[in-house]
C-alpha atoms as a PDB file:
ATOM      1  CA  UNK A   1      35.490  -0.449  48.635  1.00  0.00           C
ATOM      2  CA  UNK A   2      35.361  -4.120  47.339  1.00  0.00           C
ATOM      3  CA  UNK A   3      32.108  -4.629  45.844  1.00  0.00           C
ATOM      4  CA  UNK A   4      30.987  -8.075  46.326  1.00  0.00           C
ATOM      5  CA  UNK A   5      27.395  -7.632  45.656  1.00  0.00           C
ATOM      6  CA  UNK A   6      27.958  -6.361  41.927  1.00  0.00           C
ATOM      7  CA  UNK A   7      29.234  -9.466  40.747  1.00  0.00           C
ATOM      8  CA  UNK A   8      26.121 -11.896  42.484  1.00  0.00           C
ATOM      9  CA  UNK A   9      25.287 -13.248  39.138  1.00  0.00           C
ATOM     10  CA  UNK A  10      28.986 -14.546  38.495  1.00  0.00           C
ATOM     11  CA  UNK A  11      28.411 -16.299  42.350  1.00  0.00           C
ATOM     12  CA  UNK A  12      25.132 -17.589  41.086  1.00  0.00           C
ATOM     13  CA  UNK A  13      27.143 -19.095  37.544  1.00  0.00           C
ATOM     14  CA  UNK A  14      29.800 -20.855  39.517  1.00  0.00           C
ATOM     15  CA  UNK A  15      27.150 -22.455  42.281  1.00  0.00           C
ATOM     16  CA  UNK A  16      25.153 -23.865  39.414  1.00  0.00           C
ATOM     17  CA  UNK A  17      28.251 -25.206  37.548  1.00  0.00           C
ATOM     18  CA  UNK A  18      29.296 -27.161  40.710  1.00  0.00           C
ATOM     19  CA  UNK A  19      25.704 -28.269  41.359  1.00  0.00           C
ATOM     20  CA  UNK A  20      24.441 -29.437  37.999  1.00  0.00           C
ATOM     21  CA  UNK A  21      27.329 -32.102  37.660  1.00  0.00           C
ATOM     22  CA  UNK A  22      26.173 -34.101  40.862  1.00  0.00           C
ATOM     23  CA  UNK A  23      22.199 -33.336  40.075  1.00  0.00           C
ATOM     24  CA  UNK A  24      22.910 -35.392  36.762  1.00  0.00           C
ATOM     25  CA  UNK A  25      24.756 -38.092  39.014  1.00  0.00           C
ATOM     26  CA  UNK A  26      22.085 -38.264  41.109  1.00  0.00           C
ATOM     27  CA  UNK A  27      19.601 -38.453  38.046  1.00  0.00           C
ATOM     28  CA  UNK A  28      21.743 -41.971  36.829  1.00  0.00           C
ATOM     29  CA  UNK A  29      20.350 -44.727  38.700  1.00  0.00           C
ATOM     30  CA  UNK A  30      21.430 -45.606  41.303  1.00  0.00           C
ATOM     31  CA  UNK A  31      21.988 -42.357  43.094  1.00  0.00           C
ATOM     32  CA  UNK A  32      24.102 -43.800  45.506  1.00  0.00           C
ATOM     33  CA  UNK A  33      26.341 -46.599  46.352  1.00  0.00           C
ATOM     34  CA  UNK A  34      24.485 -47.548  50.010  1.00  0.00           C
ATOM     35  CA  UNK A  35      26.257 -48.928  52.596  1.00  0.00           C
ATOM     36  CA  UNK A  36      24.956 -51.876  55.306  1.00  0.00           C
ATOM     37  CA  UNK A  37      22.783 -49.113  56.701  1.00  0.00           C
ATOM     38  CA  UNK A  38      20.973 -48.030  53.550  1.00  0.00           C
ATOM     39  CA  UNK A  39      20.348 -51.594  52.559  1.00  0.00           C
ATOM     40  CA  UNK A  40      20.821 -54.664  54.389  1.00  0.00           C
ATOM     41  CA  UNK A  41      23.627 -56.577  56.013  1.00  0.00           C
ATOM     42  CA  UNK A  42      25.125 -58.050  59.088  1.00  0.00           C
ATOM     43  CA  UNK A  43      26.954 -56.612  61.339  1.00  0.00           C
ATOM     44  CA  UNK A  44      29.916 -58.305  64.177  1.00  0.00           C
ATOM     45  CA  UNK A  45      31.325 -57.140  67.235  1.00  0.00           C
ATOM     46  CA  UNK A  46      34.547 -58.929  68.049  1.00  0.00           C
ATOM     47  CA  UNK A  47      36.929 -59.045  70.879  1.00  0.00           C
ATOM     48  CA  UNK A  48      40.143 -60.510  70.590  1.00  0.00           C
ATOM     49  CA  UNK A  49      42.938 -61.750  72.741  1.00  0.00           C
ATOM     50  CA  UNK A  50      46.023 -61.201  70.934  1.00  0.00           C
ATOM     51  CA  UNK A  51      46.481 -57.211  69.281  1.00  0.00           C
ATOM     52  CA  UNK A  52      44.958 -56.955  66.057  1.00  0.00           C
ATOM     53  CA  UNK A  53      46.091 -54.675  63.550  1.00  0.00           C
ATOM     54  CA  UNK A  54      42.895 -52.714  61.737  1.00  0.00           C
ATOM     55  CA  UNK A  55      44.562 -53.271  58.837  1.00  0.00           C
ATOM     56  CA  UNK A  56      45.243 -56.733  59.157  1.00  0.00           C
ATOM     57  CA  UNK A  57      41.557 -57.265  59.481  1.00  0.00           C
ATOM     58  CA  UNK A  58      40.505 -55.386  56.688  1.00  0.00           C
ATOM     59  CA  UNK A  59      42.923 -57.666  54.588  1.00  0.00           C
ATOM     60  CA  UNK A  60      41.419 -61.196  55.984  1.00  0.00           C
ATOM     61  CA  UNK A  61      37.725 -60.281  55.385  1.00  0.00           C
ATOM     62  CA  UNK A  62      39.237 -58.784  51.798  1.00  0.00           C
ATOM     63  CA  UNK A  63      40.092 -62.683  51.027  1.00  0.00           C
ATOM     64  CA  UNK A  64      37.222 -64.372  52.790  1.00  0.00           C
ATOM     65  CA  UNK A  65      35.443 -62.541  49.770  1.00  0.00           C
ATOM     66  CA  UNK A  66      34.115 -59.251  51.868  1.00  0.00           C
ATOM     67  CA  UNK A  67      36.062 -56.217  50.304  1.00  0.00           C
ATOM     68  CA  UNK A  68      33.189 -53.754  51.081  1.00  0.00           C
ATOM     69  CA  UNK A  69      33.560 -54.324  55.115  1.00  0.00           C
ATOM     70  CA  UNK A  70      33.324 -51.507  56.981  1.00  0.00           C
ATOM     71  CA  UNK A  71      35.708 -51.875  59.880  1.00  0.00           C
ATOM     72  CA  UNK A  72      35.680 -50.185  63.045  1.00  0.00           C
ATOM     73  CA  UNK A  73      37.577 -49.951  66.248  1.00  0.00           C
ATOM     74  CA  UNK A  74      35.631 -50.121  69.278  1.00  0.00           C
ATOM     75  CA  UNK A  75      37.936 -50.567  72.101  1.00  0.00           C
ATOM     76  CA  UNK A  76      40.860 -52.228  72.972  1.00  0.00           C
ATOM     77  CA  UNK A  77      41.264 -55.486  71.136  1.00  0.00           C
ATOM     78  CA  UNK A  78      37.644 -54.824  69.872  1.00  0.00           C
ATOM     79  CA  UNK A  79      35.963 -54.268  66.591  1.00  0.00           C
ATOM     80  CA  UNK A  80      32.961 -53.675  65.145  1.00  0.00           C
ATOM     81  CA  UNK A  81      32.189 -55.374  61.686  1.00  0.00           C
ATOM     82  CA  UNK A  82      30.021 -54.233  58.771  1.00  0.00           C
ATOM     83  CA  UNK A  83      29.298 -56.771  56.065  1.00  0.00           C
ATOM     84  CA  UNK A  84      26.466 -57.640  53.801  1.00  0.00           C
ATOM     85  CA  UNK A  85      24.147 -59.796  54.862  1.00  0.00           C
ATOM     86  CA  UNK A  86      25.856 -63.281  55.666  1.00  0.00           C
ATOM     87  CA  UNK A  87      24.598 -66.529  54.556  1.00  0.00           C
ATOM     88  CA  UNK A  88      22.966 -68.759  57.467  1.00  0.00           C
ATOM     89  CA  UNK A  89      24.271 -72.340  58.019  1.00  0.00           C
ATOM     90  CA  UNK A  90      22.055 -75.162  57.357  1.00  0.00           C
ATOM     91  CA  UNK A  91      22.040 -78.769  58.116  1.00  0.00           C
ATOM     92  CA  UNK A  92      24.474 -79.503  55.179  1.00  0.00           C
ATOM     93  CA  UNK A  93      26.938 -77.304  57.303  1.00  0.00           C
ATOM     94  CA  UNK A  94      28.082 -74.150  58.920  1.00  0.00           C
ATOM     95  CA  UNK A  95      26.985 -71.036  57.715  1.00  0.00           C
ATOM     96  CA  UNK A  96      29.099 -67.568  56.678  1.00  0.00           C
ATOM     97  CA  UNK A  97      29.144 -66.291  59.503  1.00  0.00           C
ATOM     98  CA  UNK A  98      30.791 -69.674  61.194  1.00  0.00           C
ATOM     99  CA  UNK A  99      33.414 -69.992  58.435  1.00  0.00           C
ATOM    100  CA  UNK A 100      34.504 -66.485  58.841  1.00  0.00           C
ATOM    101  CA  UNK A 101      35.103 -67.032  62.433  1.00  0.00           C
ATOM    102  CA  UNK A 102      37.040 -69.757  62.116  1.00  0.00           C
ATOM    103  CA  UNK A 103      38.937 -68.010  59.413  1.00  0.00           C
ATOM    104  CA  UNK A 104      39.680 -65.790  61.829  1.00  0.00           C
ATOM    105  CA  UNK A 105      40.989 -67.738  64.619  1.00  0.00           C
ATOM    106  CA  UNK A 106      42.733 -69.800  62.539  1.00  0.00           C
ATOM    107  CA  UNK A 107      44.753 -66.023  61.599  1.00  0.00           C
ATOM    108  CA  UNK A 108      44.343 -63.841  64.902  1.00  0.00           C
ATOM    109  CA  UNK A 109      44.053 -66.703  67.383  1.00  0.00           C
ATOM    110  CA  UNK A 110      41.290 -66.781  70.002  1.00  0.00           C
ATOM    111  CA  UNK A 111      38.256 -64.285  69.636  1.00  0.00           C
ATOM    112  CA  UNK A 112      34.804 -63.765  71.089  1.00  0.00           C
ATOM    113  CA  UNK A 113      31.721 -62.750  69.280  1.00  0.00           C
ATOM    114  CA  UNK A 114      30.277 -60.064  71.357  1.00  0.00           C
ATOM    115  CA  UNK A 115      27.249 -59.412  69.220  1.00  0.00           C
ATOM    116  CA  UNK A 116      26.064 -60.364  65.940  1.00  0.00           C
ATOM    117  CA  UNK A 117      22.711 -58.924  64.016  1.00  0.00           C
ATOM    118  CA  UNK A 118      21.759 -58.475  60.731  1.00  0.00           C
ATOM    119  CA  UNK A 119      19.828 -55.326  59.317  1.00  0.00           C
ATOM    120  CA  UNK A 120      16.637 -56.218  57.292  1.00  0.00           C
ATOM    121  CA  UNK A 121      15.591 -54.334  53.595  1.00  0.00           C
ATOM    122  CA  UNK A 122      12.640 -53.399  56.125  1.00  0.00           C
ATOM    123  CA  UNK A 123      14.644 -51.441  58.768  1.00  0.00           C
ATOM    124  CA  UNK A 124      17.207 -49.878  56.117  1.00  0.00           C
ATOM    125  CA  UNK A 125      14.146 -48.602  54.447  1.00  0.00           C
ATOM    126  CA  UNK A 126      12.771 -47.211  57.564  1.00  0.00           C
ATOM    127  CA  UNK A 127      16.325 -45.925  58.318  1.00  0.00           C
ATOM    128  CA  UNK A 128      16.459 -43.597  54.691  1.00  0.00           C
ATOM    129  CA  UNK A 129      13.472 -42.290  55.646  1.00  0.00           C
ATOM    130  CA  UNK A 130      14.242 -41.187  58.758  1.00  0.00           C
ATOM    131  CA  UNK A 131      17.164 -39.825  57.664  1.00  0.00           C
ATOM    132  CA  UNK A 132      15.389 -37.869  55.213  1.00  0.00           C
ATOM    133  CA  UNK A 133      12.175 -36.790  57.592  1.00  0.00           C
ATOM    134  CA  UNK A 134      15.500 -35.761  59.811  1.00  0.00           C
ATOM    135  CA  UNK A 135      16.515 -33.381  56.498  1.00  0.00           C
ATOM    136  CA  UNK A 136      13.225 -31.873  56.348  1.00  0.00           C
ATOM    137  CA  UNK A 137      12.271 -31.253  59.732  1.00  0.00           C
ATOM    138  CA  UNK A 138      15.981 -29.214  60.347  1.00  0.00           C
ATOM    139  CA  UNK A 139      14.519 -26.816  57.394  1.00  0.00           C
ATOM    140  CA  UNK A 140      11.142 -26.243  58.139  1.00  0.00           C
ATOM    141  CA  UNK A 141      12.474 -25.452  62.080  1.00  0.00           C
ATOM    142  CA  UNK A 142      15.388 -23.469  60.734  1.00  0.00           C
ATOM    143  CA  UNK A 143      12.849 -21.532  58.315  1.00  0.00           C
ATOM    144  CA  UNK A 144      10.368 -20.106  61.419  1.00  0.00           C
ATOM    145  CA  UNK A 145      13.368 -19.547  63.621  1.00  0.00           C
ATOM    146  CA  UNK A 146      15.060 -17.261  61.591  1.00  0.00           C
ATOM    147  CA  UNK A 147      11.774 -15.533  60.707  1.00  0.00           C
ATOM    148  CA  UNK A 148      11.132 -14.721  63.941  1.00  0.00           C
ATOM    149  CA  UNK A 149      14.867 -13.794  64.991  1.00  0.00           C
ATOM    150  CA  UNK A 150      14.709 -11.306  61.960  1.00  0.00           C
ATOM    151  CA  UNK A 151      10.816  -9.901  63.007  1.00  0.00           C
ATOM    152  CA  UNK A 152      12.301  -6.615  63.578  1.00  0.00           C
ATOM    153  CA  UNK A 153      13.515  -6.006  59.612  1.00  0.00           C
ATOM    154  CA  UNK A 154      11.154  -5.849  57.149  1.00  0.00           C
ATOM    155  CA  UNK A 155      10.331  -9.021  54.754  1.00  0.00           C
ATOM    156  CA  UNK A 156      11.864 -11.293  57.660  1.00  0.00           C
ATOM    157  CA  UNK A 157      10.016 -14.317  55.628  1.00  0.00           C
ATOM    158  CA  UNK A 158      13.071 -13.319  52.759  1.00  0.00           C
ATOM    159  CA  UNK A 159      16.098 -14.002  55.050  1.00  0.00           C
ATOM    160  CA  UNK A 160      14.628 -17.617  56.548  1.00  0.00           C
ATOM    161  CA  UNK A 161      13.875 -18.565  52.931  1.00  0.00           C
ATOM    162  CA  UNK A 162      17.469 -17.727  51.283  1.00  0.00           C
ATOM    163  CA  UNK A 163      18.602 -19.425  54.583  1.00  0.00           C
ATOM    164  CA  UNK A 164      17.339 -22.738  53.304  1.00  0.00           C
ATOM    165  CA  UNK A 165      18.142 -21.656  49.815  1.00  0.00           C
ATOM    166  CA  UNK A 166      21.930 -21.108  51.007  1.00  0.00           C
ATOM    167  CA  UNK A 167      21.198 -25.164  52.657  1.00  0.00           C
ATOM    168  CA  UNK A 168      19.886 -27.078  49.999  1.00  0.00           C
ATOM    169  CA  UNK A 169      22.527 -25.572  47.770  1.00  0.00           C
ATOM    170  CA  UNK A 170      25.436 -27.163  50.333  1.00  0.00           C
ATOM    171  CA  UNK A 171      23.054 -30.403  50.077  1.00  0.00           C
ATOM    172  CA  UNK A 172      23.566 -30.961  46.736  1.00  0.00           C
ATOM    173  CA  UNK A 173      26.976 -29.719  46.767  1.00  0.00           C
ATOM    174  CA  UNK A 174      27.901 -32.780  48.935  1.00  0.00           C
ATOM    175  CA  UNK A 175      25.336 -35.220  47.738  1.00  0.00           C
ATOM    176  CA  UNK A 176      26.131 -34.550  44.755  1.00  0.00           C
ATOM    177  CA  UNK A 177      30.004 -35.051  44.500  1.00  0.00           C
ATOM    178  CA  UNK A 178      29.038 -37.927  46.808  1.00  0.00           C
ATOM    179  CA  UNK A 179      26.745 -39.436  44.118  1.00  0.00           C
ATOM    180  CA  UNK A 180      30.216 -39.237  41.585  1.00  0.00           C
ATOM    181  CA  UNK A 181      32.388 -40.670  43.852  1.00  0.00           C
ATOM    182  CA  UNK A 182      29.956 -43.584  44.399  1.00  0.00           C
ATOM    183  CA  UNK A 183      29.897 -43.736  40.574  1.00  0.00           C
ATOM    184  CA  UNK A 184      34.021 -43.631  40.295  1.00  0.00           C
ATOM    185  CA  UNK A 185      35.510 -44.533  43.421  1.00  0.00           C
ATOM    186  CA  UNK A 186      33.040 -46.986  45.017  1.00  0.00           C
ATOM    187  CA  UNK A 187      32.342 -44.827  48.218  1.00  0.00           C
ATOM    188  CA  UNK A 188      29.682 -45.608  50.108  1.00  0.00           C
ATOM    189  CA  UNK A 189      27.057 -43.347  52.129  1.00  0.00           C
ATOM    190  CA  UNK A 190      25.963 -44.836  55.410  1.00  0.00           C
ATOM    191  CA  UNK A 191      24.431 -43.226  58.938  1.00  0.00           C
ATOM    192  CA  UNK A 192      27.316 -41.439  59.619  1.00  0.00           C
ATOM    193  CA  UNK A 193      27.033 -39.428  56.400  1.00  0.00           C
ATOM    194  CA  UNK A 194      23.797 -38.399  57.487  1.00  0.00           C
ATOM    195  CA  UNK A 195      25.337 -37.125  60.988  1.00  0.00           C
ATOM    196  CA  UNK A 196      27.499 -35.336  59.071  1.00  0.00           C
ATOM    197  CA  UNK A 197      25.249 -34.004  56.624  1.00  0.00           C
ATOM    198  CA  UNK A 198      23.157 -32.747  59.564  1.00  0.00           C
ATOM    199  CA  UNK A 199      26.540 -31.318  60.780  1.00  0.00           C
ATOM    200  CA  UNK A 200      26.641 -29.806  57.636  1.00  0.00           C
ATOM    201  CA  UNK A 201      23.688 -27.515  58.370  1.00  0.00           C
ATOM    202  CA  UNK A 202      24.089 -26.664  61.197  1.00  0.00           C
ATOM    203  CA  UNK A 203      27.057 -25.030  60.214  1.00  0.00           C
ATOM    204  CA  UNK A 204      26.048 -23.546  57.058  1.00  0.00           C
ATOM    205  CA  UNK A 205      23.044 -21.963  58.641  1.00  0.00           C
ATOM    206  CA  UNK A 206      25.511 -20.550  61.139  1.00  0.00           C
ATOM    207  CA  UNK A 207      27.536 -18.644  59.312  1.00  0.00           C
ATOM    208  CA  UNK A 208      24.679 -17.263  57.318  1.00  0.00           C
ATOM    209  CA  UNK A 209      23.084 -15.635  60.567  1.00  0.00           C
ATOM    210  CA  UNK A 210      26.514 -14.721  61.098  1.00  0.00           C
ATOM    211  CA  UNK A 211      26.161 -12.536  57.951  1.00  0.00           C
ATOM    212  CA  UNK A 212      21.886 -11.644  58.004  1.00  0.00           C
ATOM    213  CA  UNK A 213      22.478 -10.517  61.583  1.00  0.00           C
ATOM    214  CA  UNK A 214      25.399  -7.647  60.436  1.00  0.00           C
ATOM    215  CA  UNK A 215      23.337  -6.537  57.733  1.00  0.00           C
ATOM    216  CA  UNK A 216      20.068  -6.146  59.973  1.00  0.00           C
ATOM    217  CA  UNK A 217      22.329  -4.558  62.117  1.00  0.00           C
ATOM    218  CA  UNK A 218      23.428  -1.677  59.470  1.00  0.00           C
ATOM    219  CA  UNK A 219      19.767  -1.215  58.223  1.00  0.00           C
ATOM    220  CA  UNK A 220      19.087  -0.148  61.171  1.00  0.00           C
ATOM    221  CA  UNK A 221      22.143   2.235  61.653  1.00  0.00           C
ATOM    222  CA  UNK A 222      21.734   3.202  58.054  1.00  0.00           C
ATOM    223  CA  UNK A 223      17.922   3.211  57.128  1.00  0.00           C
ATOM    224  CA  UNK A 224      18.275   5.586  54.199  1.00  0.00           C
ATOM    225  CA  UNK A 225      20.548   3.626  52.495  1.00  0.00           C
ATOM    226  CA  UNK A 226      20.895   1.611  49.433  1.00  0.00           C
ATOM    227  CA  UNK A 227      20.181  -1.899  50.465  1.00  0.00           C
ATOM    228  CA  UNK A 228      22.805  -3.502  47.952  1.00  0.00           C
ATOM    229  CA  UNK A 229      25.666  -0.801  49.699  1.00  0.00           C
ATOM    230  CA  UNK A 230      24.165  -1.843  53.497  1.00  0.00           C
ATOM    231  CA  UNK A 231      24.574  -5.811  52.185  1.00  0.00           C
ATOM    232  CA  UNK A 232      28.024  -5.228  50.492  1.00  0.00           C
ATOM    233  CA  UNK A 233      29.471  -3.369  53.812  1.00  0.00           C
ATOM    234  CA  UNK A 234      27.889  -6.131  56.162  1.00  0.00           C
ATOM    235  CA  UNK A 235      29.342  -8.597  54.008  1.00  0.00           C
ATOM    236  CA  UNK A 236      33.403  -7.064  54.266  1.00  0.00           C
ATOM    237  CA  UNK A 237      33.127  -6.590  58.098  1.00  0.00           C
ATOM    238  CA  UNK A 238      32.353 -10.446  58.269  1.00  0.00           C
ATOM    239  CA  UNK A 239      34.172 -11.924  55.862  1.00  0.00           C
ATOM    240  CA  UNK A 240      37.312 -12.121  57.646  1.00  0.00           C
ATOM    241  CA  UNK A 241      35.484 -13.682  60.547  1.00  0.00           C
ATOM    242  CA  UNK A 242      34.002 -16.476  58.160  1.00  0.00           C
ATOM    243  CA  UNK A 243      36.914 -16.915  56.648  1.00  0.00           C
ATOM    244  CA  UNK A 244      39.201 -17.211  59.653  1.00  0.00           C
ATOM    245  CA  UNK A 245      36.997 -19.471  61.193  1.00  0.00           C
ATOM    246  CA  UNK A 246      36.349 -21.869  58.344  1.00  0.00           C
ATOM    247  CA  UNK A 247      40.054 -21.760  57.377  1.00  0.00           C
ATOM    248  CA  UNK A 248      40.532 -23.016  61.342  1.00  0.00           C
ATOM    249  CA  UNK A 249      37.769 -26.152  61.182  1.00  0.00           C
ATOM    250  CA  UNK A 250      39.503 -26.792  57.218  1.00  0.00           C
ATOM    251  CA  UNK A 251      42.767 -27.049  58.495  1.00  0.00           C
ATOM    252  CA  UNK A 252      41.482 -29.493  61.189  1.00  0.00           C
ATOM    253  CA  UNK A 253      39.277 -31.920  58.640  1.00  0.00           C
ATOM    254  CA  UNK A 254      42.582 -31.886  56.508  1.00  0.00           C
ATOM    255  CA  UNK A 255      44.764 -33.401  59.041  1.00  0.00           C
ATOM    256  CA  UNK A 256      42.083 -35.855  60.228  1.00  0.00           C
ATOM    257  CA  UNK A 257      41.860 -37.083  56.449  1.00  0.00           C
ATOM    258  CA  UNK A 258      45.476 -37.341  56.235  1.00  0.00           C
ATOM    259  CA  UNK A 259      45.965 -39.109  59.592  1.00  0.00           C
ATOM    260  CA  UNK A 260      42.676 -40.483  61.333  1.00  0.00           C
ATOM    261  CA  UNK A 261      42.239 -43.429  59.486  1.00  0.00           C
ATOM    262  CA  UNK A 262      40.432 -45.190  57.143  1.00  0.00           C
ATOM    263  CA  UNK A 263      37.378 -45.367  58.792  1.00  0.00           C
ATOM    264  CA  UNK A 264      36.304 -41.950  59.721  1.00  0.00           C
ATOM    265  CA  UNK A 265      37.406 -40.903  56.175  1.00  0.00           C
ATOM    266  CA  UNK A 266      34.525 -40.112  54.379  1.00  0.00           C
ATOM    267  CA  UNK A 267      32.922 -38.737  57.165  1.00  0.00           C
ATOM    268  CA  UNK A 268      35.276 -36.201  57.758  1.00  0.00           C
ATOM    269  CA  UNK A 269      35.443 -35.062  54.063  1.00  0.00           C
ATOM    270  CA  UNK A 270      31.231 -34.693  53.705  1.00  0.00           C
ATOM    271  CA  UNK A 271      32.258 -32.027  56.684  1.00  0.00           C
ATOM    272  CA  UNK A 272      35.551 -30.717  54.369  1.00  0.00           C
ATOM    273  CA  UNK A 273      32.898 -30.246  51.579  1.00  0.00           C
ATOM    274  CA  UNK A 274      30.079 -29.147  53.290  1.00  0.00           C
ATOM    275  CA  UNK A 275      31.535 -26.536  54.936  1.00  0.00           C
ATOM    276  CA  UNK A 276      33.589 -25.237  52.280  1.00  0.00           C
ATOM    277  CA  UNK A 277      30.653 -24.785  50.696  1.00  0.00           C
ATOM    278  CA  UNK A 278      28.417 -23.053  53.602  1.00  0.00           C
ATOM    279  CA  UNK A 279      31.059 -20.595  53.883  1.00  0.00           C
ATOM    280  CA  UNK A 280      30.701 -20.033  50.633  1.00  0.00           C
ATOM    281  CA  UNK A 281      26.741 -19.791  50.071  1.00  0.00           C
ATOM    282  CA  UNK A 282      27.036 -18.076  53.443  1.00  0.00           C
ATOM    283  CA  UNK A 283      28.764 -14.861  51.341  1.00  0.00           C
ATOM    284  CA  UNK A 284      27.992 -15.442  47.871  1.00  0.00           C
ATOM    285  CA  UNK A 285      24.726 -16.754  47.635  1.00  0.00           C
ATOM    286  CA  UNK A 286      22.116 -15.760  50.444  1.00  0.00           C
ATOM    287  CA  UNK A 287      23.331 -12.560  50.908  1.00  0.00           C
ATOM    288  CA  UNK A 288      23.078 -11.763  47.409  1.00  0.00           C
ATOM    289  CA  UNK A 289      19.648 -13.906  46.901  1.00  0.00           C
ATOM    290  CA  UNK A 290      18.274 -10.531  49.855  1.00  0.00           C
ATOM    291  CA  UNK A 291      19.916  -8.187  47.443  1.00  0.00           C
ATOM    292  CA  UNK A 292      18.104  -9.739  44.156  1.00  0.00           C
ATOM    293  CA  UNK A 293      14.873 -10.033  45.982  1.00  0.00           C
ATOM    294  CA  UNK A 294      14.820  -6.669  47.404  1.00  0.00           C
ATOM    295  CA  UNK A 295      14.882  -5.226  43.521  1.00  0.00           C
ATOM    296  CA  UNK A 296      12.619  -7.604  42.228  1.00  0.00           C
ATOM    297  CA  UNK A 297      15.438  -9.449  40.125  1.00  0.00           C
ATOM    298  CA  UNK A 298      14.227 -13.258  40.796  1.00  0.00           C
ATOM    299  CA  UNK A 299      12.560 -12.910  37.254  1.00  0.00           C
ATOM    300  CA  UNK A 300      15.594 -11.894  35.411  1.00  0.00           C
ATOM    301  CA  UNK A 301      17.999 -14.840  37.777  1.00  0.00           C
ATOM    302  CA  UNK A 302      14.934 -17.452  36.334  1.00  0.00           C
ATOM    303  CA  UNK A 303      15.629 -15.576  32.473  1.00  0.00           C
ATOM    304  CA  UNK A 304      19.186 -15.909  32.897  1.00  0.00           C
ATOM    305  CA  UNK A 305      19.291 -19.688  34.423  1.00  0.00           C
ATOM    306  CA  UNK A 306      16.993 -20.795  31.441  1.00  0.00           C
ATOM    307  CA  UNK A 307      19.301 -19.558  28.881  1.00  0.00           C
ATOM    308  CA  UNK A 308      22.345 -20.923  30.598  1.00  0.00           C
ATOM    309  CA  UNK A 309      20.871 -24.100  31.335  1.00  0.00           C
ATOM    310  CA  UNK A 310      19.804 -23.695  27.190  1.00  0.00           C
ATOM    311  CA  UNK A 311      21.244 -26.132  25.203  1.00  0.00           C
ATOM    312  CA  UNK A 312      23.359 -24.756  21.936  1.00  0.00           C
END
């Protein structure tokens, strides 16, 4: 029989040599690159009468000096506009937000502002820390569920906790690379990262019940037995299942990357990440974090971190 569980500290190495590359991205100010959201800026809904290519309007807000819009469609002939915060007119003349209409009739031909505000410092603060209350209240309520599903095993406080272990490891899996590709590429995080981030979760913590609830199942078949042989068995008769599945949403993300657009992009690859990375703390890192808590090895993980982490 394959045994997974002997090699946990190998699973442990390879987590913390994919983690402590963004944690030292994150540790560079800034963080992040923020979008509109996360900072301030204005944002345009426009309707127009002739068809519009998406692309097209990316390129004209590119030359009227806003490379950084975030374009959206909203409907037919619609879009929605993200920009940094425009410059008001004043009596010496129009402001931004004028000359970049006319810019764009003068292009497109006749439009119509639907709706135009602008997001304050004050409300993209208040926005980061919702986002972040959001965070902590899915893994304090994710904690005391899965305590209670699990009442019926013994230490059920161990599987909520390497739960949320298993969750803030795919956290800073995907905030971390994000925090790079700010760095190199320029992309931005906005709200929608944090819907996907949540998405994220959701899924990781999934899978990972997936998993606790086979090996609560065999404890109870097998109460005698080793608890590293009942977590290694649990873990082959639901690997396929993880693996299928993931393989299934994978497959999916990969063709909406390749052909959904520019827009939805970077959404759909914090969900590529993220869940690559559940389904793999799912298998190799809470299920072995039961196994290494069960034998009293947490002090001997902490020995072996610190002299990894060691520098020569």
């Amino acid at each position: 029989m394959l045994d997974i569980v002997g090699k946990r500290y190998w699973y442990f190495l390879f987590s913390l040599l994919v983690i402590v590359p963004g944690v030292i991205s994150l540790a560079i100010p800034p963080a992040f690159k923020p979008g509109v959201e996360f900072t301030s800026g204005s944002t345009t809904t426009l309707r127009f009468e002739q068809p519009v290519d998406q692309e097209e309007l990316r390129q004209a807000y590119h030359e009227l000096g806003h490379a950084d819009a975030i374009i959206q469609h909203a409907g037919e002939g619609e879009y929605l506009v993200r920009t940094r915060t425009l410059a008001p007119g004043t009596a010496a003349g129009p402001g931004e937000k004028e000359d970049i209409e006319a810019a764009l009739r003068e292009r497109f031909g006749a439009l119509t502002v639907l709706d135009f505000a602008t997001v304050s410092p004050v409300v993209a603060a208040e926005i980061v820390r919702n986002a972040a209350l959001a965070v902590a209240a899915a893994s304090v309520g994710i904690l005391l569920y899965i305590t209670w599903a699990f009442r019926s095993v013994s230490h059920p406080v161990r599987y909520g906790t390497c739960a949320i272990v298993a969750l803030v490891h795919d956290i800073l899996v995907v905030v971390g690379l994000f925090s790079i590709f700010g760095k190199v590429f320029g992309t931005e995080i906005n709200a929608m990262f944090i819907t996907a981030l949540l998405t994220v979760i959701g899924f990781s913590v999934h899978d990972t019940i997936v998993v606790f609830d086979r090996i609560r199942e065999n404890l109870k078949r097998n109460p005698g037995r080793e608890f590293d042989d009942v977590v290694n068995e649990s873990l082959l008769q639901t690997l396929g299942r993880s693996l299928n599945t993931s393989l299934t949403v994978v497959l999916t993300l990969v063709a909406l990357i390749l052909f959904g657009g520019v827009t939805i992009r970077d959404f759909v690859l914090v969900l590529l990440i993220g869940i690559i990375s559940g389904t793999y703390s799912s298998v190799f890192n809470a299920s072995q974090l039961l196994v290494v808590w069960e034998y009293g090895e947490l002090g001997t993980l902490f020995r072996r971190l610190r002299t990894t982490l060691r520098p020569a």
